[in-house]
Protein backbone atom coordinates (compact mmCIF):
# COMPACT_ATOMS: atom_id res chain seq x y z
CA UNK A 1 134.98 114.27 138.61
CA UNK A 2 134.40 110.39 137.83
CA UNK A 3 131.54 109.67 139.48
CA UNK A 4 131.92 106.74 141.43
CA UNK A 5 128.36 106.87 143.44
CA UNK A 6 126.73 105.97 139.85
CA UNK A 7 129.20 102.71 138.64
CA UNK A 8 132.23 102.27 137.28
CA UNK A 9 132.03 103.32 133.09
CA UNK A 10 133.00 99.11 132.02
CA UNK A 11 129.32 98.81 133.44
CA UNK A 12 127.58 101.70 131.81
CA UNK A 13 125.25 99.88 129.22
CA UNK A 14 124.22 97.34 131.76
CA UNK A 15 123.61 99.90 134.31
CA UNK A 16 121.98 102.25 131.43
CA UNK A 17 119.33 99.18 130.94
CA UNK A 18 119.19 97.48 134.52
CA UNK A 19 118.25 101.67 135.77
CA UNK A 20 115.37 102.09 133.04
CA UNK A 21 113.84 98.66 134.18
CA UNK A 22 114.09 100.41 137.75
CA UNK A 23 113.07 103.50 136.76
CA UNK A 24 109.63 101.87 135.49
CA UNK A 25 108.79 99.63 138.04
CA UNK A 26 108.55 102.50 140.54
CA UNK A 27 107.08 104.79 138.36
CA UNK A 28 104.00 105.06 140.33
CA UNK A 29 106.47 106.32 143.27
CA UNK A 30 108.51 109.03 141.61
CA UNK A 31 106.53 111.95 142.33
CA UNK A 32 105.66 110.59 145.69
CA UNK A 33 102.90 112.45 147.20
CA UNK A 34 102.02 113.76 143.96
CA UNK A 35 100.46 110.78 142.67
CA UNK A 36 97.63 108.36 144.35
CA UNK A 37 99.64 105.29 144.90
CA UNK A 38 103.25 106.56 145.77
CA UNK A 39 105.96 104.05 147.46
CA UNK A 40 103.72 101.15 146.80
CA UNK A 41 105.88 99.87 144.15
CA UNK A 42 107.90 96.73 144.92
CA UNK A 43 111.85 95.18 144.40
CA UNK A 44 111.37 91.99 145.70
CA UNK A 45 112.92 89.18 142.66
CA UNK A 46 114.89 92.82 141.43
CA UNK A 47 117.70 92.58 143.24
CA UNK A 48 119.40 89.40 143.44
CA UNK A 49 123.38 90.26 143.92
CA UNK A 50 125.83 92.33 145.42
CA UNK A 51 126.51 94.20 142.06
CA UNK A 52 122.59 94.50 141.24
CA UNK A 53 122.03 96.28 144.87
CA UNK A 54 124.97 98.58 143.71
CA UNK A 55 122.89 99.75 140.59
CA UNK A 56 119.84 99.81 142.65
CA UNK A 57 121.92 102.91 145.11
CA UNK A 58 123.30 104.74 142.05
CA UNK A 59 119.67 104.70 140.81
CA UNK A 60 119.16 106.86 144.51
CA UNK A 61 121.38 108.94 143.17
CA UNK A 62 120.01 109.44 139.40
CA UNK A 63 116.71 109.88 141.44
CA UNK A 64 118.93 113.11 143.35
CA UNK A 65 120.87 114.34 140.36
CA UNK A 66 119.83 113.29 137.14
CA UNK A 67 122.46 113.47 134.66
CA UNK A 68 122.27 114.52 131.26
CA UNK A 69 123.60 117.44 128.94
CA UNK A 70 122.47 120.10 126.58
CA UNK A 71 122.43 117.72 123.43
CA UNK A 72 120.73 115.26 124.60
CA UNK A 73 118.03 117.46 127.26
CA UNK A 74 118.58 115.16 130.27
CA UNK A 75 116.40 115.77 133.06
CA UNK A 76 119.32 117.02 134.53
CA UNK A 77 119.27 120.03 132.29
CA UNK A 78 116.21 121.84 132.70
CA UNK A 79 113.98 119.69 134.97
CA UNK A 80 113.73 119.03 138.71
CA UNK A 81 116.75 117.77 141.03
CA UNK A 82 117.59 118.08 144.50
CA UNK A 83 120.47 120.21 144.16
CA UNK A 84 118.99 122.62 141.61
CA UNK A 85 121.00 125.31 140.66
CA UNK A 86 122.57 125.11 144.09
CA UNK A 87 124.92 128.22 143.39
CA UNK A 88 122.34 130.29 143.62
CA UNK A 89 121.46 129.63 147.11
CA UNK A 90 123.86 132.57 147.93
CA UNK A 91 120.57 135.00 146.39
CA UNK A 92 119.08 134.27 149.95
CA UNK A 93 122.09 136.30 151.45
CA UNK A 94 123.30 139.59 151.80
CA UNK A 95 125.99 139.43 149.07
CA UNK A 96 123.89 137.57 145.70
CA UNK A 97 121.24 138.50 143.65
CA UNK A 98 119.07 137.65 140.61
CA UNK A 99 119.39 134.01 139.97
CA UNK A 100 116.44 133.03 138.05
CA UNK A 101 117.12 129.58 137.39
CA UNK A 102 116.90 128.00 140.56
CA UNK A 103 113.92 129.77 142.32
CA UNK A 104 115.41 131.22 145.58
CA UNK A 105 115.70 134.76 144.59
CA UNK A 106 111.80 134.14 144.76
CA UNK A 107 111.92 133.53 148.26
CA UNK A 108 114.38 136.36 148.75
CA UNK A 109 112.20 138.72 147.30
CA UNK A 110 108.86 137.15 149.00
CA UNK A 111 107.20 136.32 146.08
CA UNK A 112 107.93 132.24 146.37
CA UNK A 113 104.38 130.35 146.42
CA UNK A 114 103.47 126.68 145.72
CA UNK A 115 104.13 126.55 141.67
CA UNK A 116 107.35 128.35 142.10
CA UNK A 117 109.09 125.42 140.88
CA UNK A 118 112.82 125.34 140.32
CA UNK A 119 114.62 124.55 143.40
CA UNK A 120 111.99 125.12 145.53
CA UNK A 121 109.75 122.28 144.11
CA UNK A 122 112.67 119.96 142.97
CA UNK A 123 114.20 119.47 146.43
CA UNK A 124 110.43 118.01 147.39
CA UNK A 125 109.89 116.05 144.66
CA UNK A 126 113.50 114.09 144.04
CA UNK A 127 113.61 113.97 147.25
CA UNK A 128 110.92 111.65 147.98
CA UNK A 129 111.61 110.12 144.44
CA UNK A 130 115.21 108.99 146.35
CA UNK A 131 113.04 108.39 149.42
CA UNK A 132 110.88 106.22 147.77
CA UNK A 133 114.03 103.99 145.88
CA UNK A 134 115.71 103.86 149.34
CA UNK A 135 112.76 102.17 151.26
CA UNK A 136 112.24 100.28 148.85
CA UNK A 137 115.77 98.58 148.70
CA UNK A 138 115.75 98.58 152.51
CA UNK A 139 112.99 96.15 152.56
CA UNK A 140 114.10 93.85 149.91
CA UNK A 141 118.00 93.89 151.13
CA UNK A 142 116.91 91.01 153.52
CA UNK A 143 115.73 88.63 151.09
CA UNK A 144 119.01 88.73 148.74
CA UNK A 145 121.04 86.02 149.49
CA UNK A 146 124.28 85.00 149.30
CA UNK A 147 125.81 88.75 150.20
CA UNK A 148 128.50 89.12 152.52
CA UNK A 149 127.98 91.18 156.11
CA UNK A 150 130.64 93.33 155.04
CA UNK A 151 129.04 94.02 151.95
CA UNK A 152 125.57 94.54 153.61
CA UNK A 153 126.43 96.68 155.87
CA UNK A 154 127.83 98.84 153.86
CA UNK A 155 125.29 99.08 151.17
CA UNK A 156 122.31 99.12 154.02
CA UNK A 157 125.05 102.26 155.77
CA UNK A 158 124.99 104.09 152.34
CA UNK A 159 120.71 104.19 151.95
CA UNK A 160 120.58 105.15 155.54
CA UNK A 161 123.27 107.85 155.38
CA UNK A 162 121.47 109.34 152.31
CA UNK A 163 117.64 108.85 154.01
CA UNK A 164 119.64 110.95 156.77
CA UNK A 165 121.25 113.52 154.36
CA UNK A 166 117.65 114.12 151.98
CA UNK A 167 115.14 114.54 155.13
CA UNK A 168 117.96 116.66 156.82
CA UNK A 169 117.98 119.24 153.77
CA UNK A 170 114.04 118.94 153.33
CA UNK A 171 113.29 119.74 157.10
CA UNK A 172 115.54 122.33 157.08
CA UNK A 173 113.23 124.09 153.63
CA UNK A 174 110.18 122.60 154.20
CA UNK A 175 110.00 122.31 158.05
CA UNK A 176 107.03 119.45 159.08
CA UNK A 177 107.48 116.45 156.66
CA UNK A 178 105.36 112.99 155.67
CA UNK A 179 107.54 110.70 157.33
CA UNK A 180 108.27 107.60 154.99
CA UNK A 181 110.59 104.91 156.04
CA UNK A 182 108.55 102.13 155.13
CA UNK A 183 107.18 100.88 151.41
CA UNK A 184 103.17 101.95 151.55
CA UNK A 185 99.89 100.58 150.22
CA UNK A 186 97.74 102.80 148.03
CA UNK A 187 95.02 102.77 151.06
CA UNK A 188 98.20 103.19 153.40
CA UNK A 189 99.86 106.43 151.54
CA UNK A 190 96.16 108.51 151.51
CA UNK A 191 96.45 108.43 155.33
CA UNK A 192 99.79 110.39 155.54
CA UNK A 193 100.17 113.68 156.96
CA UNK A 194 103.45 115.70 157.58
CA UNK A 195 105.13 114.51 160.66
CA UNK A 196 106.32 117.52 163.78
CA UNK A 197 109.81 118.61 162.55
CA UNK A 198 110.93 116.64 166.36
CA UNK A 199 110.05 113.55 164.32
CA UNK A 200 112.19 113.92 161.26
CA UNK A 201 115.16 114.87 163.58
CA UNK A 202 114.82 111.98 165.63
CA UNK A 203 114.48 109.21 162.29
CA UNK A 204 117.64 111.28 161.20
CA UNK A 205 119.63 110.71 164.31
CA UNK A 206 118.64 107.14 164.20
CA UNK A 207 119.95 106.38 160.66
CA UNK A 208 122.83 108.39 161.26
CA UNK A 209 123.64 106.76 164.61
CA UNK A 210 123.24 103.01 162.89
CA UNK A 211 125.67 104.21 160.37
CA UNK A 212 127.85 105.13 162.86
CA UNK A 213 128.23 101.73 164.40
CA UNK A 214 127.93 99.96 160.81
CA UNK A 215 129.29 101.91 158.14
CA UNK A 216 132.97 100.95 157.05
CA UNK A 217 136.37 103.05 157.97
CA UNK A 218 136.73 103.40 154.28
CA UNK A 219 134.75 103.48 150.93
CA UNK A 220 132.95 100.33 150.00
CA UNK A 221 135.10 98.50 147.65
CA UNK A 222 137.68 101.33 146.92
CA UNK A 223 135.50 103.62 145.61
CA UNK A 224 135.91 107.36 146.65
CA UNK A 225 132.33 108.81 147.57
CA UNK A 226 130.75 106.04 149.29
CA UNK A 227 129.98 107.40 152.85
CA UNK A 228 131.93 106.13 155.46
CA UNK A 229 132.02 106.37 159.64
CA UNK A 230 133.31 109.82 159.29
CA UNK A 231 130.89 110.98 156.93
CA UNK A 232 127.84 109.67 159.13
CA UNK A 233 129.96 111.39 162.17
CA UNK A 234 130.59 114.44 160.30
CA UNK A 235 126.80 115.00 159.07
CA UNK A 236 125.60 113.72 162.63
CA UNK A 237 127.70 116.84 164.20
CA UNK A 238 126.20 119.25 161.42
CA UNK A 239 122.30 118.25 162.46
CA UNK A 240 123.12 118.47 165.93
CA UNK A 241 124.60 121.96 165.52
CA UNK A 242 121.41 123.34 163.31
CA UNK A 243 119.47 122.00 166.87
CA UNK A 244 121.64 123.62 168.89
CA UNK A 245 122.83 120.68 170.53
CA UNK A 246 126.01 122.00 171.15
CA UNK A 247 127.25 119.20 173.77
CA UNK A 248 126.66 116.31 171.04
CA UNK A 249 127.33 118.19 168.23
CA UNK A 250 131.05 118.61 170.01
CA UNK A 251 130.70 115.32 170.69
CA UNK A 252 130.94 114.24 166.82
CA UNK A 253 133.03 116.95 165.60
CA UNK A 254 135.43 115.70 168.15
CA UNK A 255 135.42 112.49 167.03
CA UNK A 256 136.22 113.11 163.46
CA UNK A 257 139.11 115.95 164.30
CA UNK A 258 140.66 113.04 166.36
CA UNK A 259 141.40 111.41 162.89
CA UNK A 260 142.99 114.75 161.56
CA UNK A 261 146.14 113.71 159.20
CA UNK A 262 145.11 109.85 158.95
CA UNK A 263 141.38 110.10 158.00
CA UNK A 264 140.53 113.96 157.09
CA UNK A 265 142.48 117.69 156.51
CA UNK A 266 142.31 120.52 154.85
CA UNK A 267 143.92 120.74 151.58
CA UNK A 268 146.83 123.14 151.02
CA UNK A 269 144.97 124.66 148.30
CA UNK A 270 141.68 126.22 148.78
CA UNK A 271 141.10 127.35 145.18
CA UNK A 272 141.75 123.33 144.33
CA UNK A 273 139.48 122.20 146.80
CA UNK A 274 136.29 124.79 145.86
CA UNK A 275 137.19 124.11 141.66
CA UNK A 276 137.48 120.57 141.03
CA UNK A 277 141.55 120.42 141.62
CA UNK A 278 140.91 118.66 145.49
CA UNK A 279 138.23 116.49 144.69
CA UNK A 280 139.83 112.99 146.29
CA UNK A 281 141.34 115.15 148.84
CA UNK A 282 140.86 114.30 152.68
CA UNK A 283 138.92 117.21 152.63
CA UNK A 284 135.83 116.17 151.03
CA UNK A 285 134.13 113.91 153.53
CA UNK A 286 131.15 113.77 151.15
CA UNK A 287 130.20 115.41 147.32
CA UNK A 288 127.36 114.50 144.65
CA UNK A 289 130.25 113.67 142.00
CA UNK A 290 129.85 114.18 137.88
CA UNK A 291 131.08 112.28 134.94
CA UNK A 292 134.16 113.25 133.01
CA UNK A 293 131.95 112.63 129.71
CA UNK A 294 128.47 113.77 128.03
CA UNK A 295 126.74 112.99 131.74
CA UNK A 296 127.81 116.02 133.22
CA UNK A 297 125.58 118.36 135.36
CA UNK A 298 124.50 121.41 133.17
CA UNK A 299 123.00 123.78 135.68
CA UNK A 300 126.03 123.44 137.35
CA UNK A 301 128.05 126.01 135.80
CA UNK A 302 128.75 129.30 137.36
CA UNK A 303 128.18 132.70 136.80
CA UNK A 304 130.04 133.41 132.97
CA UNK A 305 131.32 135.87 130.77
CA UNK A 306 128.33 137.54 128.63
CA UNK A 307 128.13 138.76 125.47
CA UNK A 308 129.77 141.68 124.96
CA UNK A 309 133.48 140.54 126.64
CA UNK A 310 136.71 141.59 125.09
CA UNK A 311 137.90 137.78 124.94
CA UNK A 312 138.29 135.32 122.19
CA UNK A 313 135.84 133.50 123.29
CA UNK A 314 133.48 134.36 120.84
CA UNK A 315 130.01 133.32 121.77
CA UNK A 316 130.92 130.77 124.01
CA UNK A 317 129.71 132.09 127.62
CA UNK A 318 131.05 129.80 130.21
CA UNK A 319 128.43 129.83 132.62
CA UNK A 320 125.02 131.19 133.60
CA UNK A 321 125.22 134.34 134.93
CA UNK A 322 121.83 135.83 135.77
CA UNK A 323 122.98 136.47 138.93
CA UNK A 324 125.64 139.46 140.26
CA UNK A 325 127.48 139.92 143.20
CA UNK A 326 128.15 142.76 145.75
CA UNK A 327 131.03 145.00 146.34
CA UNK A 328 130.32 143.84 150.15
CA UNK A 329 131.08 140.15 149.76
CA UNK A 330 134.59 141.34 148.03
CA UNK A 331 135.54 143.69 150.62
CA UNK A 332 134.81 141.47 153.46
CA UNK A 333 138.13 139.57 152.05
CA UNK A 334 141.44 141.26 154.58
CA UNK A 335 144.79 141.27 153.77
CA UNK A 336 147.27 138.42 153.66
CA UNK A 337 149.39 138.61 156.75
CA UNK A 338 152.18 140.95 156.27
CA UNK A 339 150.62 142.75 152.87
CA UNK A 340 148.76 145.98 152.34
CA UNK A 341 146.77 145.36 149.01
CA UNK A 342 146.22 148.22 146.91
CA UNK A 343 142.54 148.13 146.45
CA UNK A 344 139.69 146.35 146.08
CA UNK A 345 140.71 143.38 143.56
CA UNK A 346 144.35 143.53 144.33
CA UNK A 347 143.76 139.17 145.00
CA UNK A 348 147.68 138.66 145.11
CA UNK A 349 148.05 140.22 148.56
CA UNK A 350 144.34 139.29 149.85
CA UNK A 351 142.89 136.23 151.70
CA UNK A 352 143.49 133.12 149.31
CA UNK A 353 140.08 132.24 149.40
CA UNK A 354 139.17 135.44 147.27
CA UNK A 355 140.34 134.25 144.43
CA UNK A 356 139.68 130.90 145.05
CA UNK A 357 136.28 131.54 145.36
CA UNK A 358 135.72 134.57 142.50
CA UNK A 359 137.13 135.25 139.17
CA UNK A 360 138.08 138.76 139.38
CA UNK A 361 140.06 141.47 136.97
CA UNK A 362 143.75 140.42 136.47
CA UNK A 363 142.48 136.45 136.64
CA UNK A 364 143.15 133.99 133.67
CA UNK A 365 141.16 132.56 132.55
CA UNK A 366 141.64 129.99 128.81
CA UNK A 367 144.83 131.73 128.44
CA UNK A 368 143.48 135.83 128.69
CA UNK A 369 143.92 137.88 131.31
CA UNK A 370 140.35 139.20 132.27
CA UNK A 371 139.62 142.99 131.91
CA UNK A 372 137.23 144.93 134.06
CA UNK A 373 135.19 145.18 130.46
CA UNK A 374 134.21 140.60 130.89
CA UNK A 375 132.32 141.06 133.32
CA UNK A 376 128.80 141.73 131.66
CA UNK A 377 125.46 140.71 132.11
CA UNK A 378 123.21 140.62 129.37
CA UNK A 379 124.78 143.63 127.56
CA UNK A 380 124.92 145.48 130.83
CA UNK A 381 128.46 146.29 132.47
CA UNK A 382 128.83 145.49 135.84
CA UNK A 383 131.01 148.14 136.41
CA UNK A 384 128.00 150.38 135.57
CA UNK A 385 125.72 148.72 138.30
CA UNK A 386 126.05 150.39 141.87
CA UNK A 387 127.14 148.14 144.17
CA UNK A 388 128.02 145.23 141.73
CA UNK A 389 131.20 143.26 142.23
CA UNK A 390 133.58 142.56 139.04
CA UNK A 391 133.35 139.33 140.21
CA UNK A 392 131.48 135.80 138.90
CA UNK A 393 131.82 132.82 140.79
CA UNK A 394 134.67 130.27 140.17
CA UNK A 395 132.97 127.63 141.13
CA UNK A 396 131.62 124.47 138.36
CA UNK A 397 133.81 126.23 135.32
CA UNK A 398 136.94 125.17 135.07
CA UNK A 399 140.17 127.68 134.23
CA UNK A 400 140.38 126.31 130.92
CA UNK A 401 136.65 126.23 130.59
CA UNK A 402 133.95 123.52 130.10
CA UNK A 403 132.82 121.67 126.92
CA UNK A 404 130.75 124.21 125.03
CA UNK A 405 129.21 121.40 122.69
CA UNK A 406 127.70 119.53 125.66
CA UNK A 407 127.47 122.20 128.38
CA UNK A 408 128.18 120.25 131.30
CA UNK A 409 130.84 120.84 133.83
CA UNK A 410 132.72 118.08 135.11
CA UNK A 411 133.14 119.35 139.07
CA UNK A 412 131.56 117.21 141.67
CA UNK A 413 129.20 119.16 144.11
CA UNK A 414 130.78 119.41 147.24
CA UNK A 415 128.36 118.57 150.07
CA UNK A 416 130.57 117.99 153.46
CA UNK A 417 134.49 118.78 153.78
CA UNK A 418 136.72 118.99 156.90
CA UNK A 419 136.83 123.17 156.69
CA UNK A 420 133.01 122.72 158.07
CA UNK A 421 133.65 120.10 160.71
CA UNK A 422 136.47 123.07 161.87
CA UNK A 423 133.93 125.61 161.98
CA UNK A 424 131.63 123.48 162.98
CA UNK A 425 133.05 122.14 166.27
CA UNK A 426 134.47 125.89 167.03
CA UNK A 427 130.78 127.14 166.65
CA UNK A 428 129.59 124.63 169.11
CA UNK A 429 132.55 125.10 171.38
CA UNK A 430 132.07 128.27 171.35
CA UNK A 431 128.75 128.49 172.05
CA UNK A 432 128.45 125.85 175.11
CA UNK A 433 132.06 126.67 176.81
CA UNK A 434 133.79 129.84 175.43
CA UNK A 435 136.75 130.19 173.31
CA UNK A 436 139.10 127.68 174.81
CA UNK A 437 142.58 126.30 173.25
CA UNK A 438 140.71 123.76 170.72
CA UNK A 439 137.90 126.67 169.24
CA UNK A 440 141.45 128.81 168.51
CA UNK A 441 143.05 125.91 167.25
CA UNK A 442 139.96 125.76 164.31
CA UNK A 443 139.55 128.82 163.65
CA UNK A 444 143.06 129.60 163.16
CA UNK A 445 143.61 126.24 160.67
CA UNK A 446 140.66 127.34 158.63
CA UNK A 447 142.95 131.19 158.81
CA UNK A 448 146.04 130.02 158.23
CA UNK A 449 144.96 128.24 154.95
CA UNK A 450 143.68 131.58 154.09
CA UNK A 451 146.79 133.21 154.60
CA UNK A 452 145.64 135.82 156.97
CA UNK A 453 147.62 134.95 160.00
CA UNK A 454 145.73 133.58 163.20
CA UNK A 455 142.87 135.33 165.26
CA UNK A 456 143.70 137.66 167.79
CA UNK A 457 143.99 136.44 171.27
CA UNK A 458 142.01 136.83 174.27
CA UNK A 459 138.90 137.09 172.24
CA UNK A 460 135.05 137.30 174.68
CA UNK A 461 132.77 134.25 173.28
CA UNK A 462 130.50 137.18 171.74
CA UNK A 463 133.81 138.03 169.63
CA UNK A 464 134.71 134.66 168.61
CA UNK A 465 131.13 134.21 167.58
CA UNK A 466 131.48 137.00 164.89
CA UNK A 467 134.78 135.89 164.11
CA UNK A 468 133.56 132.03 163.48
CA UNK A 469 130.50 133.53 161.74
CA UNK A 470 132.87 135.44 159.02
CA UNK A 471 134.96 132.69 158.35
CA UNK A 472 131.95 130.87 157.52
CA UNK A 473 130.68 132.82 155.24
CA UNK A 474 134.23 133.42 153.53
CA UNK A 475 135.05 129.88 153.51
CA UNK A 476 131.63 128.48 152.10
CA UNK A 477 130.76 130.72 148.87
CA UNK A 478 128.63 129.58 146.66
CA UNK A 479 128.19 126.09 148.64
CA UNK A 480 124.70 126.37 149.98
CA UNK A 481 125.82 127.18 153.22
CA UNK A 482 125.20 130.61 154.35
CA UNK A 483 121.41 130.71 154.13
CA UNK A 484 120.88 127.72 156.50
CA UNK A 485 123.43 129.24 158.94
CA UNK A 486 121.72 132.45 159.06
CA UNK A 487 118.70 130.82 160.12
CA UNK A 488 120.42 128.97 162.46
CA UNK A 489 121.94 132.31 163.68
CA UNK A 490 118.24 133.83 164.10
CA UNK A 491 119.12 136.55 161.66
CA UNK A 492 118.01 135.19 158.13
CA UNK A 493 115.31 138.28 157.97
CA UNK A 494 117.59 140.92 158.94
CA UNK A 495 120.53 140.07 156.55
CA UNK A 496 118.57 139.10 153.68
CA UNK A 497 116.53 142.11 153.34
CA UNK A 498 119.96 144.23 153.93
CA UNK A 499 121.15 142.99 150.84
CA UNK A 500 122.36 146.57 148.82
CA UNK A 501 122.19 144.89 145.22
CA UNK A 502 118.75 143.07 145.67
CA UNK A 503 117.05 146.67 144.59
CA UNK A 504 118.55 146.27 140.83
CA UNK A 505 116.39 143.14 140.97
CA UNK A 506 113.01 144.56 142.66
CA UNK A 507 114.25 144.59 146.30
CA UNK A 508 114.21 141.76 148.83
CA UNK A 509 111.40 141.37 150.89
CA UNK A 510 112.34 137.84 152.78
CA UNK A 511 109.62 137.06 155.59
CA UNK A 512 111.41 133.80 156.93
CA UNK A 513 109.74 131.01 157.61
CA UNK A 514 109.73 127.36 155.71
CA UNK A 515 108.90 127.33 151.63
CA UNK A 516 105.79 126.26 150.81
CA UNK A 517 105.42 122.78 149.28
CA UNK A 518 104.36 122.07 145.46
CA UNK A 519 100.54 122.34 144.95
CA UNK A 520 100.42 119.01 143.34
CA UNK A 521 101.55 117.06 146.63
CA UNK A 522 98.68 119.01 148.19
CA UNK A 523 95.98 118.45 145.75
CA UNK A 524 96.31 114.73 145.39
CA UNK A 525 97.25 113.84 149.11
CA UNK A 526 94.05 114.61 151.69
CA UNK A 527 96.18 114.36 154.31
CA UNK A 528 99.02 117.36 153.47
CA UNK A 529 98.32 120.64 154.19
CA UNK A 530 99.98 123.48 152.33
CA UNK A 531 103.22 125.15 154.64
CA UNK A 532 101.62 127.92 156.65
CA UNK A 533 101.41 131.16 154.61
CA UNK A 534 100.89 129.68 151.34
């Protein structure tokens, strides 16, 4: 929860003042590509220390994530980010729908265009507002003297590793992309076009594979979040496996499972790892990571309890919950080895990772058991919906619930953790040799956490592909996962548009493809055309 990738709280003022100095110097570059003169703005004379090039990367991630809370209306609240509303990725699935907030049930339901805003617009747009910060630093790093290597390399690691990260996530939305890894000229930005999607993978590979080599074996200084060797392995594996790369995407995953019990593991407690109980674990290779004060993320709560509950509560609702999920996603969830559960929410004798991922009847939750009668959506009673679970999402509300005054919740964003590098290196495994002794040993870790007992022997690869593919979408709820696997899969327009609660919401109508970018980068660049279709 402490956010370490921002600065330690003894230097919050300075940071507060040093940032807004920052913050105005690149002003013409914060909506890069939206504005004439983006990335032309300059550091050099900024930066002149070890602790001022720290400030400089937590103003990358402000740039990402801004923080801010309900009192106050930090941008964080109700404007752009990269992450926006992240939860509600799972709308572009079979299981999740009617997230308003964060834009994707617009491209679920095919009616996403180029002022959609929301997600769709804020991954472009703090994106190349990080981008812009990280090239920037880049160029200047050089000229500060009197920094250690140690010191260098590990600051220079951490603004490649998050160049590779952002242009990773925007190819993967936006598909061809203006290149930047350089600080432009006015003249020089009006002559930029979006580079072939080859490109972007290649510049990603390349930061990824200098961080490799450079990055330390443990966070800079101490601090828990800086990337290290494993994280620029572990990401390096994860955009060689969206390729299809199998043999080097092996080739990473290996290389971080090697480390299994000294560097990385999974957690005994799934429910701990997805809630904010795990989050200095050796399972989290890599998370965006909130405040434990008034600087919390707001959008990041879950889906709540409406009005209308049974609960003490009174008005307070614990979450946004625009958004309902299917009877499918619940029933997908088997039995813990040696148990036959009595129905559908019988949790205590189902796979951990159901109620680790939901709050469901017979839950606690600030002391009160829940009652089928909680779960309520704008007056409306799930249990009244066809098809809708009695289920919200545990994830970014806390069991004794978040601060009502400031609505923020204080649970990092998990990004990369060691389940994925399992599933990861048993999906390319799979794919490139057959099920072999190491793709059983994955699978079976990621099982056994789950409670479920191990996967049945003797499996064909085309079995072990559905089996990897299940425990995939069990294990990453809610974590922005599933829709970029389906894709992967070849199968996004199939599954979405099978989605049996998406009706109550208009009906899916997903046509695939990459989202469009905003209008504005469109209109004041020459050079960008719109994303084909829009």
């Amino acid at each position: 929860m402490k956010n370490l990738n921002r600065l330690e709280m003894k230097m919050k003022f300075l940071l507060t003042t040093l940032l807004a100095t920052f913050f105005i110097i690149l002003s013409c570059s914060e909506d890069i590509l939206d504005k004439s003169d983006p990335g032309s703005g300059t550091m050099e004379g900024f930066f002149n220390s070890e602790e001022t090039l720290l400030m400089g990367v937590s103003g990358v991630y402000e740039a990402l994530w801004p923080s801010g809370d309900w009192q106050t209306g930090g941008a964080g609240v109700w404007g752009d980010n990269f992450v926006y509303h992240i939860y509600e990725m799972d709308d572009l699935t079979e299981y999740s729908s009617g997230g308003g907030l964060g834009g994707y049930s617009a491209v679920a339901q095919g009616t996403v265009n180029s002022i959609s805003g929301g997600g769709i617009s804020g991954r472009w747009n703090k994106g190349y507002a990080a981008i812009s910060r990280i090239n920037n630093m880049l160029e200047v790093m050089p000229t500060v003297e009197g920094i250690s290597s140690v010191a260098n390399s590990a600051i220079e690691g951490e603004l490649r590793f998050l160049r590779a990260w952002i242009y990773f996530e925007m190819t993967k939305a936006y598909g061809t992309l203006p290149l930047l890894t350089s600080v432009l000229s006015a003249e020089e930005i009006q002559q930029v076009s979006r580079s072939a999607v080859s490109e972007v993978y290649t510049q990603i590979i390349a930061d990824l594979d200098w961080c490799k080599s450079n990055l330390p074996n443990d966070s800079y200084n101490g601090d828990f979040g800086r990337p290290t060797k494993v994280t620029a392995m572990t990401l390096l594996g994860k955009v060689y496996l969206q390729q299809k790369d199998y043999t080097n995407a092996v080739s990473n995953l290996q290389d971080v499972i090697s480390l299994e019990g000294v560097k990385v593991g999974l957690h005994t407690d799934f429910k701990a790892v997805k809630n904010g109980g795990a989050e200095q674990s050796n399972e989290i290779i890599f998370s965006l990571q909130a405040t434990n004060d008034n600087e919390g993320h707001t959008e990041y709560y879950s889906g709540g309890f409406g009005q209308g509950h049974t609960q003490p509560w009174g008005g307070e609702h614990h979450g946004w919950h625009g958004y309902r999920l299917g009877e499918n996603i619940i029933d997908e969830f088997s039995a813990l080895e040696g148990q036959t559960p009595s129905g559908r929410y019988d949790w205590q004798n189902k796979d951990h990772r159901l109620i680790g991922s939901f709050r469901l009847p017979g839950d606690t939750f600030r002391g009160s058991v829940i009652i089928e009668d909680d779960f309520v959506l704008f007056g409306s009673k799930n249990s009244e919906a066809p098809g809708v679970a009695l289920a919200y999402m545990r994830l970014g509300v806390l069991d004794e619930g978040n601060d009502q005054s400031t609505w923020t919740s204080p649970v990092d964003l998990n990004i990369l953790r060691y389940a994925d590098v399992l599933l990861m290196y048993a999906e390319a495994k799979n794919e490139s040799s057959g099920p072999d002794a190491s793709v059983y040993s994955a699978v079976n870790k990621i099982r056994q956490r789950a409670g479920i007992g191990d996967a049945s022997v003797g499996m064909s690869q085309t079995d072990m592909r559905a089996e990897i593919r299940l425990q995939r979408k069990l294990e990453f709820i809610g974590e922005a996962s599933r829709y970029w696997d389906l894709i992967r899969y070849g199968t996004d327009i199939e599954v979405i548009n099978s989605n049996p609660i998406a009706a109550q919401q208009g009906g899916n109508n997903y046509k695939g493809g990459y989202w469009p970018i905003p209008q504005g980068a469109v209109d004041s660049s020459p050079n960008i055309d719109q994303t084909k279709g829009y």
